[in-house]
Protein backbone atom coordinates (compact mmCIF):
# COMPACT_ATOMS: atom_id res chain seq x y z
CA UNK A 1 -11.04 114.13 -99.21
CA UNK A 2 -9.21 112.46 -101.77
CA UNK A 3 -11.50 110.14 -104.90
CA UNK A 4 -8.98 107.35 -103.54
CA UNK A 5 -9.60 108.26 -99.87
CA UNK A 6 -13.73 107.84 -100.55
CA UNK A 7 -13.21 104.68 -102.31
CA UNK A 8 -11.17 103.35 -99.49
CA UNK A 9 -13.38 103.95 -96.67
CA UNK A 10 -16.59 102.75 -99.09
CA UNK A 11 -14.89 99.66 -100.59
CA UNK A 12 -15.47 97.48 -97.14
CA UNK A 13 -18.71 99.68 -96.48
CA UNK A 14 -20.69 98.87 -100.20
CA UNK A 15 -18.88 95.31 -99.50
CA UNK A 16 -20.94 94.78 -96.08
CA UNK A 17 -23.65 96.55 -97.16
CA UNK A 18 -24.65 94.08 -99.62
CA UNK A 19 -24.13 91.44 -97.96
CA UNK A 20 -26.82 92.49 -95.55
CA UNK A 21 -29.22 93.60 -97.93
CA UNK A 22 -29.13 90.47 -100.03
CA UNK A 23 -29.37 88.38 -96.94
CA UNK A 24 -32.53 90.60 -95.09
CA UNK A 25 -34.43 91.06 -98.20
CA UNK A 26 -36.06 87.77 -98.35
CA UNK A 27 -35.56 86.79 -94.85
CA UNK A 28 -37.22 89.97 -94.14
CA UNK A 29 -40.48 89.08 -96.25
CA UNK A 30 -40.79 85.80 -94.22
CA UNK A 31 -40.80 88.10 -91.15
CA UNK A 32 -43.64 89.93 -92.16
CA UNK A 33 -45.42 86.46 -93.04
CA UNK A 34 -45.15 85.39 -89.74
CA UNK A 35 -45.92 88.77 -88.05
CA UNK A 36 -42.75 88.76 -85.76
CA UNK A 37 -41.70 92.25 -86.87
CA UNK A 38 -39.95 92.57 -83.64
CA UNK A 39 -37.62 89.64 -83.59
CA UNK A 40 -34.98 91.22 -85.62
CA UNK A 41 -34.66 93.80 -82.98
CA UNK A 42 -34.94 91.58 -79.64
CA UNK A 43 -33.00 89.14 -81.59
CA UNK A 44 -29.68 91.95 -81.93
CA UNK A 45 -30.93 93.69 -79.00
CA UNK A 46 -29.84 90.27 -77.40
CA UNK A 47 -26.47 89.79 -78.88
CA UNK A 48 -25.84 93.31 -78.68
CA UNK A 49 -26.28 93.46 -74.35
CA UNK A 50 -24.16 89.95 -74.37
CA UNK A 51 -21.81 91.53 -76.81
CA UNK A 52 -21.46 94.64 -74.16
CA UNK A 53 -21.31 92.36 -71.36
CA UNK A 54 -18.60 89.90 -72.12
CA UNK A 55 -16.64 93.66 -72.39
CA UNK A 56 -17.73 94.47 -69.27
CA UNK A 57 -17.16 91.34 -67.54
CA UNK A 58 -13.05 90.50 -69.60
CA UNK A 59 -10.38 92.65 -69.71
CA UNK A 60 -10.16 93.33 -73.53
CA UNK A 61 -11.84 90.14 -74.49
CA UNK A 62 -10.78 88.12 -77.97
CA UNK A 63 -12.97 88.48 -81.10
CA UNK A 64 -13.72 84.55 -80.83
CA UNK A 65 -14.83 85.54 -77.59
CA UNK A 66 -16.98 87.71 -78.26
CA UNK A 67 -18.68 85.87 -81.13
CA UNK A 68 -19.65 83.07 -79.17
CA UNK A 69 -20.95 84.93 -76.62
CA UNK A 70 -23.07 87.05 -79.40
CA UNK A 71 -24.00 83.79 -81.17
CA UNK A 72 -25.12 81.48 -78.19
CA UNK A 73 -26.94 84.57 -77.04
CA UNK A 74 -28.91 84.92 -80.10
CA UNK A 75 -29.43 81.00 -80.68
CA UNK A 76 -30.42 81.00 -76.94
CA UNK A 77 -33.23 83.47 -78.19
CA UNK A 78 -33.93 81.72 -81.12
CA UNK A 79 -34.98 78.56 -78.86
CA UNK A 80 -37.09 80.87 -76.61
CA UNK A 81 -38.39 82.95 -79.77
CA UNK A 82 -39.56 79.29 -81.33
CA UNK A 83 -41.15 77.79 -78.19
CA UNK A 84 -43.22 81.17 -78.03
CA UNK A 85 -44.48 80.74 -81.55
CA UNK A 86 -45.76 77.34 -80.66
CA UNK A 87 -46.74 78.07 -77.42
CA UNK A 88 -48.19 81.70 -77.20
CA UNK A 89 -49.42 82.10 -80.48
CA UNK A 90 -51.64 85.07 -80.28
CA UNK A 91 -49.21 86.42 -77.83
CA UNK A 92 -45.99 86.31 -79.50
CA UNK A 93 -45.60 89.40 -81.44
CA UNK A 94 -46.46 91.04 -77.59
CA UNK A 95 -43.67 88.87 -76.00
CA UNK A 96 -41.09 89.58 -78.71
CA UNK A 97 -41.71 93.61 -78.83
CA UNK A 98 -41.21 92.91 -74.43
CA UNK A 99 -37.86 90.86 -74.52
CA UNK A 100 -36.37 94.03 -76.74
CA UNK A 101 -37.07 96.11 -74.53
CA UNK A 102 -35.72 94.53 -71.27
CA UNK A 103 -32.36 93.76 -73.45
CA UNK A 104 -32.34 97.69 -74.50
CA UNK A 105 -32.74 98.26 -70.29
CA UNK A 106 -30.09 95.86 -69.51
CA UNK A 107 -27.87 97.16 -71.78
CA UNK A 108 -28.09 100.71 -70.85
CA UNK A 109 -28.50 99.46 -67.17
CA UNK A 110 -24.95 98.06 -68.08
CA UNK A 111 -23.17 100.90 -69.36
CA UNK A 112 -24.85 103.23 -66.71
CA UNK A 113 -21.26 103.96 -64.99
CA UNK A 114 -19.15 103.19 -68.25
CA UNK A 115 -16.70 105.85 -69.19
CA UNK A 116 -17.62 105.48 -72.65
CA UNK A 117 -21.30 103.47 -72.21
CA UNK A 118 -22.71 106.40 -75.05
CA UNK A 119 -20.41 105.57 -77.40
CA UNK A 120 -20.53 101.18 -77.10
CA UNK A 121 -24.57 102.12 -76.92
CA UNK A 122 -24.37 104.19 -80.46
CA UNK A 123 -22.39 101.08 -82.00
CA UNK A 124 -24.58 98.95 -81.21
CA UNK A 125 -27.69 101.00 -82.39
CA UNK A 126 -26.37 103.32 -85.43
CA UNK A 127 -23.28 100.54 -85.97
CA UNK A 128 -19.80 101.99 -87.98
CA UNK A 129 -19.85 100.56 -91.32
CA UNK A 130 -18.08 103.32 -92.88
CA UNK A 131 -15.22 101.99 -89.94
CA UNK A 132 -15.42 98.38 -91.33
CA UNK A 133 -12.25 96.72 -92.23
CA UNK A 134 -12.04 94.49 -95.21
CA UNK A 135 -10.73 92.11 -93.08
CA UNK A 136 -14.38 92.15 -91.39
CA UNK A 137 -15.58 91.23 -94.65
CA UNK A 138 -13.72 88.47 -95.11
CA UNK A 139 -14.18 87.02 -91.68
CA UNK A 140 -18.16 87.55 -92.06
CA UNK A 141 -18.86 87.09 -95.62
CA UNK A 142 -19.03 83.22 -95.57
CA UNK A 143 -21.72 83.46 -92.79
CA UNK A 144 -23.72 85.03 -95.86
CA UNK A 145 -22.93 83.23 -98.83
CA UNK A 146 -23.62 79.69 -96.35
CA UNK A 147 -27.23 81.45 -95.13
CA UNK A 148 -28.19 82.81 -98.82
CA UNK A 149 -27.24 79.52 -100.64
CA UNK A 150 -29.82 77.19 -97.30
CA UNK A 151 -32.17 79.82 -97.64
CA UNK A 152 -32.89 79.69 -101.77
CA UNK A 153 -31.74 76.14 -102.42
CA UNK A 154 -32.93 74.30 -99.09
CA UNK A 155 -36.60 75.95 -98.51
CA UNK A 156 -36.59 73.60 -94.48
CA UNK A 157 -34.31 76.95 -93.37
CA UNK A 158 -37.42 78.94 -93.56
CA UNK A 159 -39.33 76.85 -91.70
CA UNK A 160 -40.01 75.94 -88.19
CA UNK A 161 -37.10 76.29 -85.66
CA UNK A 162 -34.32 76.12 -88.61
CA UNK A 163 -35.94 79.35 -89.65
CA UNK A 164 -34.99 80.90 -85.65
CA UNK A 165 -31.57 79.25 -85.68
CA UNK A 166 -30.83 81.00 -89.44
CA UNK A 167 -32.05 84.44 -88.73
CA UNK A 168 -30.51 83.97 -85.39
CA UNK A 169 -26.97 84.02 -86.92
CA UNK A 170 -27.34 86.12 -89.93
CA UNK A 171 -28.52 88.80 -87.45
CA UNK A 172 -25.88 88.15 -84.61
CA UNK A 173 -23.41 89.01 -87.64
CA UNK A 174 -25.40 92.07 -89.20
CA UNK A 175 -25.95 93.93 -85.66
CA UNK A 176 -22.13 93.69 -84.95
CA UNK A 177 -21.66 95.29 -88.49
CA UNK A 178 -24.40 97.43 -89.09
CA UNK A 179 -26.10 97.97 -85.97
CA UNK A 180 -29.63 97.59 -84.52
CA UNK A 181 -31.06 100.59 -86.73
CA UNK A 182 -30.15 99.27 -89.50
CA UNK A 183 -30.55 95.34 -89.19
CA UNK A 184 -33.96 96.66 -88.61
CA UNK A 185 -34.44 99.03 -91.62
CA UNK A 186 -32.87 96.54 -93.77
CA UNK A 187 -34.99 93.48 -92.93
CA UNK A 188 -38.59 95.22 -93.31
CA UNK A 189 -39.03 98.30 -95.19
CA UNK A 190 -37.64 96.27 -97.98
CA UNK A 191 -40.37 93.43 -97.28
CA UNK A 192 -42.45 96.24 -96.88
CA UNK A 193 -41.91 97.65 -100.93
CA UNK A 194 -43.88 94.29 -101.97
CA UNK A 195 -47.27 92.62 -101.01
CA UNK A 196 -46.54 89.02 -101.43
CA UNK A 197 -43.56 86.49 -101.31
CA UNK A 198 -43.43 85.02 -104.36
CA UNK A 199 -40.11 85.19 -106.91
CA UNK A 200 -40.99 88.11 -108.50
CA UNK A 201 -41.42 90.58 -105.02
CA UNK A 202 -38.32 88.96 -103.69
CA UNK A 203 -36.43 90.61 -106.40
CA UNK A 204 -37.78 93.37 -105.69
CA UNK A 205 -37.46 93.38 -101.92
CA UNK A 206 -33.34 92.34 -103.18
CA UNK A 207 -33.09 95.56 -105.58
CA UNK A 208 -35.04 97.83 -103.10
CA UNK A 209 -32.52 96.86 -100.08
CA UNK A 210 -29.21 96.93 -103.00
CA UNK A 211 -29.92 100.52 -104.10
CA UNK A 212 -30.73 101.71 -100.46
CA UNK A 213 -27.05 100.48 -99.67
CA UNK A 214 -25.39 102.17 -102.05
CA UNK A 215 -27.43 105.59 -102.41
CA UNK A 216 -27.00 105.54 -98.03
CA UNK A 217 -23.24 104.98 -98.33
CA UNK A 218 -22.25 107.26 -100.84
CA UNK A 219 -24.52 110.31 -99.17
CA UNK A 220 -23.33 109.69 -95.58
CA UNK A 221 -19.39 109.40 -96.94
CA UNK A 222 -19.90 112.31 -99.18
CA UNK A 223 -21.86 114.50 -96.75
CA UNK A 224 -19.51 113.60 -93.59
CA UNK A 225 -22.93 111.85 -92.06
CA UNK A 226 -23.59 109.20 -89.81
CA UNK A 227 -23.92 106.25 -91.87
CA UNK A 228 -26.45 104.02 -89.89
CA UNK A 229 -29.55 107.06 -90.25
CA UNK A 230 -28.64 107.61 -93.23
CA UNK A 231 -29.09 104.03 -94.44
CA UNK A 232 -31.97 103.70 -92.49
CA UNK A 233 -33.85 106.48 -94.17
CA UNK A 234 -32.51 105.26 -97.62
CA UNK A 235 -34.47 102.37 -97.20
CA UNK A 236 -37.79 104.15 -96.37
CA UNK A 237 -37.60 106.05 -99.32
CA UNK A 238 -36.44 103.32 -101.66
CA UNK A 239 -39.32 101.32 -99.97
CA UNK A 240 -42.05 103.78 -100.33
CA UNK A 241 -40.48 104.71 -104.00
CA UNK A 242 -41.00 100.70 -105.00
CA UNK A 243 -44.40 100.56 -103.23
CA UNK A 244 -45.79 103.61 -105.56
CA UNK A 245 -44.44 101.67 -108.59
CA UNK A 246 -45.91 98.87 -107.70
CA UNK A 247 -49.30 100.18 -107.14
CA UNK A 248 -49.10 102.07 -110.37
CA UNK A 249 -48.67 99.36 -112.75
CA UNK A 250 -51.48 97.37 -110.62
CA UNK A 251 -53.59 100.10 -111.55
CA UNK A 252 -52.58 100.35 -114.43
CA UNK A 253 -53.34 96.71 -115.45
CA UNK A 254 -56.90 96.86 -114.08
């Protein structure tokens, strides 16, 4: 392939890519804070069976049809997710880990007699980012910049139920552009590379999730792999990488 046919196809990719890292990074440290490491999955588990659904239930649906049905989906669970936290608090983590799995069963449940239920299942888990338009970018990309600029310069996002409603969108966006896998990957083994949220580990968290982007992208384009696994192990070995440095110079410094 061509050096202008590889930049083509990872333009849009890198583009997306980013976007997602720099938006999971920190969000993905307040995940760990809470211990809710499930609700990134149930939460795009969600608007992934709604997503599959609404195709299910229109004959080639719009885009803005799909979106709101993705969206409400995943603000609906962001409600649910929030009353849990309040009301089940030992619990939650338990209930969270549960609702994934009986979206993952309703959505296979759904595609059970699909001509092509594999394939819509493998978007939504692996996603197609090298497939991403830069069109896609454009449509999603303020979703990001709106999400990063509440969640640095207005700290009441990452609380309480603003917190659900946030994370609810930014990952109704990511799983339709990255897929489950990834939205996963991207949101805690990033977290994971640090030990506490403070400035300092959130840059690192942001330049452990930036390089897994890029190293994943250019490996899967150049070795003709599937992008999502390929990302997703990027970021466990950028996050294990980050964590060894980290624990070196602590050692170091005692």
């Amino acid at each position: 392939m061509p050096s202008a046919e590889y930049i083509e196809i990872m333009g849009p990719a890198l583009a997306v890519g980013l976007m997602v890292a720099l938006m999971h990074a920190p969000m993905g440290i307040e995940v760990l804070r809470r211990g809710i490491v499930f609700i990134d999955l149930a939460i795009a588990q969600i608007a992934g069976l709604y997503v599959v659904l609404v195709k299910l239930w229109w004959h080639e649906p719009s885009w803005l049809l799909i979106q709101m049905a993705a969206a409400m989906s995943a603000v609906a669970a962001a409600v649910f997710f929030r009353w849990v936290e309040k009301a089940f608090p030992r619990e939650q983590e338990a209930i969270i880990g549960s609702i994934f799995i009986l979206a993952a069963s309703g959505a296979l449940l759904a595609l059970a007699d699909h001509p092509r239920g594999g394939e819509e299942m493998q978007h939504i888990l692996a996603g197609q980012i090298l497939f991403v338009q830069w069109t896609e970018v454009a449509i999603f990309l303020p979703v990001y910049v709106v999400a990063f600029a509440l969640w640095f310069w207005r700290p009441v996002f990452r609380q309480g139920f603003a917190f659900f409603l946030l994370f609810a969108i930014v990952v109704t966006a990511s799983v339709q552009l990255v897929g489950v896998y990834v939205v996963f990957a991207s949101l805690i083994l990033p977290a994971l590379a640090t030990s506490q949220a403070n400035r300092r580990n959130t840059a690192i968290a942001l330049v452990t999730g930036v390089a897994s982007v890029i190293v994943g992208i250019f490996i899967s384009t150049y070795r003709d792999l599937p992008a999502g696994p390929v990302m997703v192990f990027c970021f466990a070995a950028m996050a294990i990488a980050a964590r060894l440095i980290i624990t070196r110079q602590q050692v170091d410094r005692t």
